[in-house]
PDB file of N, CA and C in Angstrom:
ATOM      1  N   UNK A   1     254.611 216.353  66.672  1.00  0.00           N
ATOM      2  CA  UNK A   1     253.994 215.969  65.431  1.00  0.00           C
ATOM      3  C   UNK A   1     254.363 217.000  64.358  1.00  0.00           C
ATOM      4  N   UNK A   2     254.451 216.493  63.316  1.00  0.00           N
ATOM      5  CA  UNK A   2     254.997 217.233  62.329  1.00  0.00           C
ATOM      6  C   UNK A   2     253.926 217.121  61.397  1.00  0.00           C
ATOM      7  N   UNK A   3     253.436 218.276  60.614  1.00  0.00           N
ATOM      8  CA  UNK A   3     252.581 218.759  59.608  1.00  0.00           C
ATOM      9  C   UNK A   3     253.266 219.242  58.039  1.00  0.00           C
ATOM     10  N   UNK A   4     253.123 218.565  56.925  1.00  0.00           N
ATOM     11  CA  UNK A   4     253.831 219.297  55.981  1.00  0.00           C
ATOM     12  C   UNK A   4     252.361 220.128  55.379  1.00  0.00           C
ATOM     13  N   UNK A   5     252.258 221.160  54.714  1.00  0.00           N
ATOM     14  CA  UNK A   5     251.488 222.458  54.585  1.00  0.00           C
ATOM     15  C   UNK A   5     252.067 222.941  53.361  1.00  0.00           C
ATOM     16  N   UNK A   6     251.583 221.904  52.005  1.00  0.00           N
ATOM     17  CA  UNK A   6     251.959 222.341  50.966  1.00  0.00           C
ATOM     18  C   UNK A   6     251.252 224.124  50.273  1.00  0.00           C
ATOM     19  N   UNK A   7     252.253 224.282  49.971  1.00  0.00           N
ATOM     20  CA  UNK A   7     252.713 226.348  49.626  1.00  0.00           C
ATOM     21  C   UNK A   7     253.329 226.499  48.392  1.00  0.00           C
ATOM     22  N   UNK A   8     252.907 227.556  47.777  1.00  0.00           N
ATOM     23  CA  UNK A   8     253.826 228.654  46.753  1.00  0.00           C
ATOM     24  C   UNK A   8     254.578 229.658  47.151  1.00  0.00           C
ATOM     25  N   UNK A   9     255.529 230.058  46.665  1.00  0.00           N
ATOM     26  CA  UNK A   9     256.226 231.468  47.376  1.00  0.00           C
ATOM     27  C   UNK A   9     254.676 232.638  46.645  1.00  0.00           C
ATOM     28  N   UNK A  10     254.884 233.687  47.183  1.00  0.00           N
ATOM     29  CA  UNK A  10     254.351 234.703  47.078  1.00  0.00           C
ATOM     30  C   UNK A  10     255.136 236.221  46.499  1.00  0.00           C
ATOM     31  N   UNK A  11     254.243 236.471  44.871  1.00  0.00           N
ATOM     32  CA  UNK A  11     255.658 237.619  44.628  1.00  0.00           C
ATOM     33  C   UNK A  11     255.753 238.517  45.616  1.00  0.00           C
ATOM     34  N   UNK A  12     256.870 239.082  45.690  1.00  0.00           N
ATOM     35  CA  UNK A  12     257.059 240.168  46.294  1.00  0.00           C
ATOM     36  C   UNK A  12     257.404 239.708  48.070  1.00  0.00           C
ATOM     37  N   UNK A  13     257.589 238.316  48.180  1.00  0.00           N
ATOM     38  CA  UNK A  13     257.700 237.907  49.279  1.00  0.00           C
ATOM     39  C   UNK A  13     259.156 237.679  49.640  1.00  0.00           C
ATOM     40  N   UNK A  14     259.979 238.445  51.025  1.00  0.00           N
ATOM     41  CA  UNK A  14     261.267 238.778  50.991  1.00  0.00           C
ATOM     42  C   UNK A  14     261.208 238.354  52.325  1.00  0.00           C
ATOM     43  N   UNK A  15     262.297 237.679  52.740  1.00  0.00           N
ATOM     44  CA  UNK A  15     262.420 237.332  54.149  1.00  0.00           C
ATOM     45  C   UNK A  15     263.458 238.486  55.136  1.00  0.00           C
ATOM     46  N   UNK A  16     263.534 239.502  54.898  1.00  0.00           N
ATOM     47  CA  UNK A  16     264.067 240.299  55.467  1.00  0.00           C
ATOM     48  C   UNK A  16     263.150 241.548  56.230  1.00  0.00           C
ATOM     49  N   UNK A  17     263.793 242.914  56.559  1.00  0.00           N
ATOM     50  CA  UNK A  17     262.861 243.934  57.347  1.00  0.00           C
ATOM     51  C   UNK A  17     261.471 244.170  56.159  1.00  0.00           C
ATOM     52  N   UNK A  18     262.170 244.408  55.022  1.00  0.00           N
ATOM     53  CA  UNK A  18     261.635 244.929  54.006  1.00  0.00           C
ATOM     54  C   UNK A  18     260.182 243.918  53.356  1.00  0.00           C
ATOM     55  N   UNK A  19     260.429 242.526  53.867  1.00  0.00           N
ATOM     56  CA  UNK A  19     258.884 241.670  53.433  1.00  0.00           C
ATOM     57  C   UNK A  19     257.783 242.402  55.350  1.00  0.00           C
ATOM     58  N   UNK A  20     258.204 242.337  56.063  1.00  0.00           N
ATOM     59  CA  UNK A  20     257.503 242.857  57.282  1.00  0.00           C
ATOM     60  C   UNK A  20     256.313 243.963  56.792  1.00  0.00           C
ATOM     61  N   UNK A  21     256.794 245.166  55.976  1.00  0.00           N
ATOM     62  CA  UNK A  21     256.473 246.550  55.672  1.00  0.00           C
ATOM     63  C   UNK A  21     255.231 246.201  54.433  1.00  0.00           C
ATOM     64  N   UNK A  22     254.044 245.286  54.895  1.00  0.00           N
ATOM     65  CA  UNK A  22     253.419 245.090  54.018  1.00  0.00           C
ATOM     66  C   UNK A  22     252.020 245.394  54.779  1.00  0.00           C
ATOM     67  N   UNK A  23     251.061 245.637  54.423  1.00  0.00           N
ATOM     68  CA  UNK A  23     249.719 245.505  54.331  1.00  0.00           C
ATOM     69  C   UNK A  23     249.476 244.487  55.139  1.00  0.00           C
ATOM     70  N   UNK A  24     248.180 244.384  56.220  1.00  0.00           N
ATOM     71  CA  UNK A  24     247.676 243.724  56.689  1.00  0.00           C
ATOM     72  C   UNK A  24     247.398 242.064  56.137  1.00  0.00           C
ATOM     73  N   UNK A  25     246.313 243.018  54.918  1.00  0.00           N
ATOM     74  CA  UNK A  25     245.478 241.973  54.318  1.00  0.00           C
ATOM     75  C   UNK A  25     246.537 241.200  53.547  1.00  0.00           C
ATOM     76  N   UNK A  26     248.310 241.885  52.628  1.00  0.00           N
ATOM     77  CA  UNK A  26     248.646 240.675  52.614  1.00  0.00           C
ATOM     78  C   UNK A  26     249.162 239.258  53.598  1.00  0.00           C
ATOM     79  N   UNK A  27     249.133 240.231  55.016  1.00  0.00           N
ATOM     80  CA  UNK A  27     249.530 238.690  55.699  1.00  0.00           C
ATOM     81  C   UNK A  27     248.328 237.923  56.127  1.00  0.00           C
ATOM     82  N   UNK A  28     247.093 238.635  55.644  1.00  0.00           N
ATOM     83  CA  UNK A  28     246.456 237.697  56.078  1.00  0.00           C
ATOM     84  C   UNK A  28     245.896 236.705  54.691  1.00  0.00           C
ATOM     85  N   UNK A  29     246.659 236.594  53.674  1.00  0.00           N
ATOM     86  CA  UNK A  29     246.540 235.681  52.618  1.00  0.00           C
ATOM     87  C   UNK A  29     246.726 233.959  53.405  1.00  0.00           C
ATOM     88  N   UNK A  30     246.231 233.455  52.463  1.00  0.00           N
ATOM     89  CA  UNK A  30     246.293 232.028  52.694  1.00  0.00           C
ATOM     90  C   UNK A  30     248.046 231.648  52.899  1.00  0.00           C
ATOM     91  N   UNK A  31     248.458 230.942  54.456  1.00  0.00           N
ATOM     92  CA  UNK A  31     250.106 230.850  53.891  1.00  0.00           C
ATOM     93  C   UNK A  31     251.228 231.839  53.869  1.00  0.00           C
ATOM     94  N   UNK A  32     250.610 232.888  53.871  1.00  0.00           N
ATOM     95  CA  UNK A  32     251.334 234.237  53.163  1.00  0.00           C
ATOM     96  C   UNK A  32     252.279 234.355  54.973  1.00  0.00           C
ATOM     97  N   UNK A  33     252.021 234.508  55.982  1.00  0.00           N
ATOM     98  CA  UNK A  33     252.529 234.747  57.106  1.00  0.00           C
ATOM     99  C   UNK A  33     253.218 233.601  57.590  1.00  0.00           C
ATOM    100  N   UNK A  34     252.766 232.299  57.449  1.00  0.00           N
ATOM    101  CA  UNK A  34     253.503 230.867  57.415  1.00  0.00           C
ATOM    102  C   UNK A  34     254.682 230.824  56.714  1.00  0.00           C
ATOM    103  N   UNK A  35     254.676 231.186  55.583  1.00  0.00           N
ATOM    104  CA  UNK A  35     255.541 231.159  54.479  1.00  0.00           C
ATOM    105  C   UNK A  35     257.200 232.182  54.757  1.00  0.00           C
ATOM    106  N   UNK A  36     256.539 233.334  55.399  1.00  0.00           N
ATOM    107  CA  UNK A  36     257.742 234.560  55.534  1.00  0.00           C
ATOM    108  C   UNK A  36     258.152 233.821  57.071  1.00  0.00           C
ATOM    109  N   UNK A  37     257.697 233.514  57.724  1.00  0.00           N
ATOM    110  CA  UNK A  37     258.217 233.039  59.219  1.00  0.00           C
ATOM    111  C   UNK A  37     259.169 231.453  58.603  1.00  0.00           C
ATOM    112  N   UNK A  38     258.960 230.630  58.052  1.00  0.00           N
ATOM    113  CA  UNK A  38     259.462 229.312  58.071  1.00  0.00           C
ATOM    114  C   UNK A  38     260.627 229.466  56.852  1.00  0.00           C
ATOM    115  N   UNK A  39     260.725 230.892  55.911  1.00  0.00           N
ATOM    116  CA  UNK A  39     261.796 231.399  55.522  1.00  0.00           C
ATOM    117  C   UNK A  39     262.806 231.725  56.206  1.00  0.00           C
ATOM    118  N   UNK A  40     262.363 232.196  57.195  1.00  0.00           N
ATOM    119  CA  UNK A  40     263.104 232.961  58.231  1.00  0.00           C
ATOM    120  C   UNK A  40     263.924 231.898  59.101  1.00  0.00           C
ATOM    121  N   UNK A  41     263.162 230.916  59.470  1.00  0.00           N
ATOM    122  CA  UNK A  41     263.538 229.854  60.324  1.00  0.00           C
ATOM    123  C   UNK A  41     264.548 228.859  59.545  1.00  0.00           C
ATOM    124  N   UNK A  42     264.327 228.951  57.939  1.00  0.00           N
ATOM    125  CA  UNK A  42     265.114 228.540  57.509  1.00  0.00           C
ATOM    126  C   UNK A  42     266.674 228.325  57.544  1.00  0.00           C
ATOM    127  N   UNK A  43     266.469 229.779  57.187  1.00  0.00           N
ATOM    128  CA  UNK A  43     268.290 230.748  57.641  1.00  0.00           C
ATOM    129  C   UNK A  43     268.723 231.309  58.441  1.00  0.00           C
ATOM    130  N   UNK A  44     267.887 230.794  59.615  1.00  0.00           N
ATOM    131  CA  UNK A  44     268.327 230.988  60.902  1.00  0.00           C
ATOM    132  C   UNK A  44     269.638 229.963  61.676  1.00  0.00           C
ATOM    133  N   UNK A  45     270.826 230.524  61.625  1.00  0.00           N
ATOM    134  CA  UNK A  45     271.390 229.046  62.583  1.00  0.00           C
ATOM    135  C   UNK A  45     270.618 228.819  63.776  1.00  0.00           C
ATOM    136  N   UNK A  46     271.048 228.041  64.057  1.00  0.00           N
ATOM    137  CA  UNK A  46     270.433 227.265  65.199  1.00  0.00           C
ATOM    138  C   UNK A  46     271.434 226.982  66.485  1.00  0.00           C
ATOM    139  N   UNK A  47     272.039 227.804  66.736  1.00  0.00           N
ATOM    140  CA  UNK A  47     272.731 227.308  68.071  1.00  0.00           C
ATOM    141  C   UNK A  47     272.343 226.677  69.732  1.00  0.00           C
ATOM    142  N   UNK A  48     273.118 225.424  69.669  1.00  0.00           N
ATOM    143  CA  UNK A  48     272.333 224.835  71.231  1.00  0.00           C
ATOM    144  C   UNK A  48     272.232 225.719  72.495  1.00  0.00           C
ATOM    145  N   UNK A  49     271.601 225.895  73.578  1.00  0.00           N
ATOM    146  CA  UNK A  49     271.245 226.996  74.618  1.00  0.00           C
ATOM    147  C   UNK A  49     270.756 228.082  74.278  1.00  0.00           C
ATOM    148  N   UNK A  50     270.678 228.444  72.741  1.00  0.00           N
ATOM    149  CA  UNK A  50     269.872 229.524  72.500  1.00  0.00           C
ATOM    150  C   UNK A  50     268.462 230.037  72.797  1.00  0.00           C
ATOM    151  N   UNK A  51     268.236 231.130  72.714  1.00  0.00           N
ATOM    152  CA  UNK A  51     266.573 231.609  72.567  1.00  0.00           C
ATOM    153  C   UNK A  51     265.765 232.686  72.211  1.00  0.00           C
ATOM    154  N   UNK A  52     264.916 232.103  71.737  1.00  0.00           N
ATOM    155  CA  UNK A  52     263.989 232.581  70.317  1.00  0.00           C
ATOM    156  C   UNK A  52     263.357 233.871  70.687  1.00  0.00           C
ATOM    157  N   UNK A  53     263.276 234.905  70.647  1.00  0.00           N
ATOM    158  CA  UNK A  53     262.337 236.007  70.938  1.00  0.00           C
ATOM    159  C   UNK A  53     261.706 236.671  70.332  1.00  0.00           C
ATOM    160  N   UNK A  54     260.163 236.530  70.476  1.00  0.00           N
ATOM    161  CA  UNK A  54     258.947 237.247  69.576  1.00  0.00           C
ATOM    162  C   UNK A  54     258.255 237.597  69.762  1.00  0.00           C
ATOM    163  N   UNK A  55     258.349 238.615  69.200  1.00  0.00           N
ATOM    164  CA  UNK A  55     257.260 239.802  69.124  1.00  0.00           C
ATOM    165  C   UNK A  55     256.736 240.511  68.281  1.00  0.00           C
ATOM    166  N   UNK A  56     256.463 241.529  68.456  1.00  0.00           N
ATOM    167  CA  UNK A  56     255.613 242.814  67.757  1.00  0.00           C
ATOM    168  C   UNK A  56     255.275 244.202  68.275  1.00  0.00           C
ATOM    169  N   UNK A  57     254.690 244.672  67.513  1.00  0.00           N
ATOM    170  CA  UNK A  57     254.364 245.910  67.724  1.00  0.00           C
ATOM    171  C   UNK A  57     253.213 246.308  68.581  1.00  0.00           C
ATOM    172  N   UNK A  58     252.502 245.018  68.562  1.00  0.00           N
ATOM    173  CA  UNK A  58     251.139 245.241  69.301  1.00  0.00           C
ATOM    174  C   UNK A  58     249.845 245.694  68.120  1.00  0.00           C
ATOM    175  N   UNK A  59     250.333 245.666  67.251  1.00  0.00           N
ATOM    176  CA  UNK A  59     249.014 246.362  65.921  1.00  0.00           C
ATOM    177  C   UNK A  59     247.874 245.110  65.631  1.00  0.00           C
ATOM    178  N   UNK A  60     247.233 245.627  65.114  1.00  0.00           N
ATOM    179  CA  UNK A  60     246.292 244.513  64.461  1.00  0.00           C
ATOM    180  C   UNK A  60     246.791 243.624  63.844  1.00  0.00           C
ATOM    181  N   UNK A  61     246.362 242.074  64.126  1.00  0.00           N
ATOM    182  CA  UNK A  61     246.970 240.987  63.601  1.00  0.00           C
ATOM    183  C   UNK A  61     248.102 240.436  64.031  1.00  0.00           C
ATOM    184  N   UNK A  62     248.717 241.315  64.894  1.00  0.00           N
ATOM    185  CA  UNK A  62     250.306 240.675  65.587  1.00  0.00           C
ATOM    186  C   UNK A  62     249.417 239.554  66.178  1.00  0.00           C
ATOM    187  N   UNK A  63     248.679 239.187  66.960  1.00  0.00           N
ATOM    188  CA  UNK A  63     248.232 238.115  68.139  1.00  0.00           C
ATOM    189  C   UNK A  63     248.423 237.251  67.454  1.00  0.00           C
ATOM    190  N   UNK A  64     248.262 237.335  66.159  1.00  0.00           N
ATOM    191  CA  UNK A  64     247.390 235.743  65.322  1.00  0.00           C
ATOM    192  C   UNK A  64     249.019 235.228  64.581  1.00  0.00           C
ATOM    193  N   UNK A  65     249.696 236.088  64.223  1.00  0.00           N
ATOM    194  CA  UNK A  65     250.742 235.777  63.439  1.00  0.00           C
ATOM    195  C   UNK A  65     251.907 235.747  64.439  1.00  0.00           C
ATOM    196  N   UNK A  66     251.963 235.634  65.701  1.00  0.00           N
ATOM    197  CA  UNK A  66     252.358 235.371  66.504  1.00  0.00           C
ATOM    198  C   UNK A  66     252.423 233.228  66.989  1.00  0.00           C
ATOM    199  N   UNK A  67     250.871 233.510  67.035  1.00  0.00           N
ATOM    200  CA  UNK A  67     250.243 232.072  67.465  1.00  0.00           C
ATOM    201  C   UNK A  67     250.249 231.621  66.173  1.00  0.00           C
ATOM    202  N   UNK A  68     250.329 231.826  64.888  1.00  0.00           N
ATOM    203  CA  UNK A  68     250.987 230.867  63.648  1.00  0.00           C
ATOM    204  C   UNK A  68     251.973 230.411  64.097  1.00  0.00           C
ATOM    205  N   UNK A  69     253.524 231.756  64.012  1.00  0.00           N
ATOM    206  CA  UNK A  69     254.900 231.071  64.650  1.00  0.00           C
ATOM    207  C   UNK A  69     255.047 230.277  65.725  1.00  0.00           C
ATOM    208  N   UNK A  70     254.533 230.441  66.981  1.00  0.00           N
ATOM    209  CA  UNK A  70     254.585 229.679  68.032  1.00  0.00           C
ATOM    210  C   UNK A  70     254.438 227.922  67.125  1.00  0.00           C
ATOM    211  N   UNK A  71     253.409 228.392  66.775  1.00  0.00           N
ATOM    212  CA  UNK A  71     252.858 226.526  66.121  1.00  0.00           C
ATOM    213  C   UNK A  71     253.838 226.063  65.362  1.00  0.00           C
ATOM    214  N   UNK A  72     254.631 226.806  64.612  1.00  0.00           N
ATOM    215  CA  UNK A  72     255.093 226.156  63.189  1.00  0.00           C
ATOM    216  C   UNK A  72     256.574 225.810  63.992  1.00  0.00           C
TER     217      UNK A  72
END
């Protein structure tokens, strides 16, 4: 099933190492962690037999922005 999850970009929102290096509370904005992951997935190729690997650091909030990506 597919969900569309209408969004704004967010300033200062960069899909590279450099959007990661932010503040908690901004990923925990409305969208704000949805938004940098489905950027990402964007410009990701996609090659067949491939696979996806994710993680974190283990800090506060990895669990949840984890189980966003899994979903999206």
């Amino acid at each position: 099933m597919t969900r569309t999850v209408p969004s704004t970009p967010y300033s200062g929102q960069k899909p590279g190492t450099s959007g990661l290096r932010k503040k908690v509370k901004v990923f925990q904005q409305d969208n704000y962690a949805e938004n940098f992951v489905q950027a990402v997935f964007d410009v990701v190729e996609r090659t067949p037999g491939s696979t996806l690997v994710l993680g974190g650091d283990g800090r506060y909030h990895n669990r949840t922005v984890i189980q966003q990506t899994i979903r999206i």
